[in-house]
Protein backbone atom coordinates (compact mmCIF):
# COMPACT_ATOMS: atom_id res chain seq x y z
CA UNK A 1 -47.23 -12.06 67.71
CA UNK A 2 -50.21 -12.35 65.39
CA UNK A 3 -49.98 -11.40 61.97
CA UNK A 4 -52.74 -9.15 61.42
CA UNK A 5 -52.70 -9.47 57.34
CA UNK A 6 -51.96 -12.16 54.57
CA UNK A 7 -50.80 -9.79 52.03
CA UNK A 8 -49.63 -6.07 51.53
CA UNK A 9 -50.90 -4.77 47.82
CA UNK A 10 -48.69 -1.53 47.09
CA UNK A 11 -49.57 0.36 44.40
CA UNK A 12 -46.38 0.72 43.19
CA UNK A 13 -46.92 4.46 41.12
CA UNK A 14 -47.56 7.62 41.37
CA UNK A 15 -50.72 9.29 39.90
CA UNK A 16 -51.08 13.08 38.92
CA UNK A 17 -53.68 15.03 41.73
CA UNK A 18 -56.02 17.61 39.98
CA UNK A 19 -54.60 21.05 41.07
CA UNK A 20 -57.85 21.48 41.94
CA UNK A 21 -58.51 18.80 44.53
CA UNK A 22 -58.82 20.67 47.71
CA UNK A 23 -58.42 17.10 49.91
CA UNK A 24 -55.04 16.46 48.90
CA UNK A 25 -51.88 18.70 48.31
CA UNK A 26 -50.65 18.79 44.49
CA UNK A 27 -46.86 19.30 44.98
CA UNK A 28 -45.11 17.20 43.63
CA UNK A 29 -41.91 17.21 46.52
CA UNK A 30 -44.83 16.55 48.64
CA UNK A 31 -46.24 13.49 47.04
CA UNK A 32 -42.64 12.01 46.79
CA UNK A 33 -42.58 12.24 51.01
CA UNK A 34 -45.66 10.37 51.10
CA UNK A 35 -45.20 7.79 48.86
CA UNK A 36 -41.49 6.99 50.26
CA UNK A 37 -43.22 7.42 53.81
CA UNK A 38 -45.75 4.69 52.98
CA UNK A 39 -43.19 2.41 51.38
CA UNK A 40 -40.63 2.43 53.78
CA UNK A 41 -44.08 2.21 56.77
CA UNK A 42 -45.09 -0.96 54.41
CA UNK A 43 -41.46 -2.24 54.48
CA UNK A 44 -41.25 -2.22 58.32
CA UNK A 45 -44.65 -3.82 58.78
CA UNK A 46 -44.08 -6.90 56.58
CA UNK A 47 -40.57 -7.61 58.02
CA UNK A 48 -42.34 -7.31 61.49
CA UNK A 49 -45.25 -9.19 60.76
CA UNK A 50 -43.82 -11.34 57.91
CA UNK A 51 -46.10 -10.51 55.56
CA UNK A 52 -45.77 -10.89 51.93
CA UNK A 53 -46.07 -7.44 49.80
CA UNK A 54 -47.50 -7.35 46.58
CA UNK A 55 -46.05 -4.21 44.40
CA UNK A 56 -48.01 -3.57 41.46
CA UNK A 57 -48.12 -0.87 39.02
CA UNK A 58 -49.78 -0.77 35.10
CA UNK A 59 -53.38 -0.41 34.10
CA UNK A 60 -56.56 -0.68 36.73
CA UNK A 61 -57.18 -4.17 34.60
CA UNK A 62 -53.23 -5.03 35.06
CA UNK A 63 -53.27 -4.25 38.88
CA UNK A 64 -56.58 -6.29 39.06
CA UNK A 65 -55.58 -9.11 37.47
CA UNK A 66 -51.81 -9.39 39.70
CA UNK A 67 -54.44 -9.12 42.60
CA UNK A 68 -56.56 -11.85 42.33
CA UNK A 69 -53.77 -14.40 41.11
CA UNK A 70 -52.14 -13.74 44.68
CA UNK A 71 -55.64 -14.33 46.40
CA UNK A 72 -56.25 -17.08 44.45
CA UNK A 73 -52.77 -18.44 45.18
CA UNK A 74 -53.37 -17.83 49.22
CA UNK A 75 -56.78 -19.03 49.19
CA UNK A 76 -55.38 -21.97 47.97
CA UNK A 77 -52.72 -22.38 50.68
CA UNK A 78 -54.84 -21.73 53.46
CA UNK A 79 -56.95 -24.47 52.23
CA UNK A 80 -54.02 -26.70 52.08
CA UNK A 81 -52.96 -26.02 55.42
CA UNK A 82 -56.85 -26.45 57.00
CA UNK A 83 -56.67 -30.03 55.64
């Protein structure tokens, strides 16, 4: 079985919707579905796949930062293991 990603980033938070966003549902109850839906959904996958997860949660320049150190740190693996 392939794995079909290196990493998982999960934003690990929940933001307020605008009331007035007519994409997206602003109950609360209903937001707490989705995010435990997607976190149990990204749970499954990596144990399938074996793929590490990255939660994050903090400031856009916090969640940034957490991102590219874990790039940074696979880039450098895969170079290791091309060599």
């Amino acid at each position: 079985m392939t794995r079909p990603y290196d990493l998982i980033v999960f934003v690990d938070e929940m933001f307020p919707i605008d009331e007035n966003d007519e994409k997206r549902c602003p109950s609360e109850k209903y937001q707490w579905w989705i995010y435990h839906f997607l976190k149990g959904e990204v749970s499954v996958t990596s144990a399938l796949y074996r793929i590490p997860v990255l939660d994050i949660a903090g400031s856009t320049e916090k969640r940034v930062e957490l991102i590219m150190k874990k790039l940074a740190s696979l880039d450098a693996r895969k170079q290791v293991q091309c060599q």
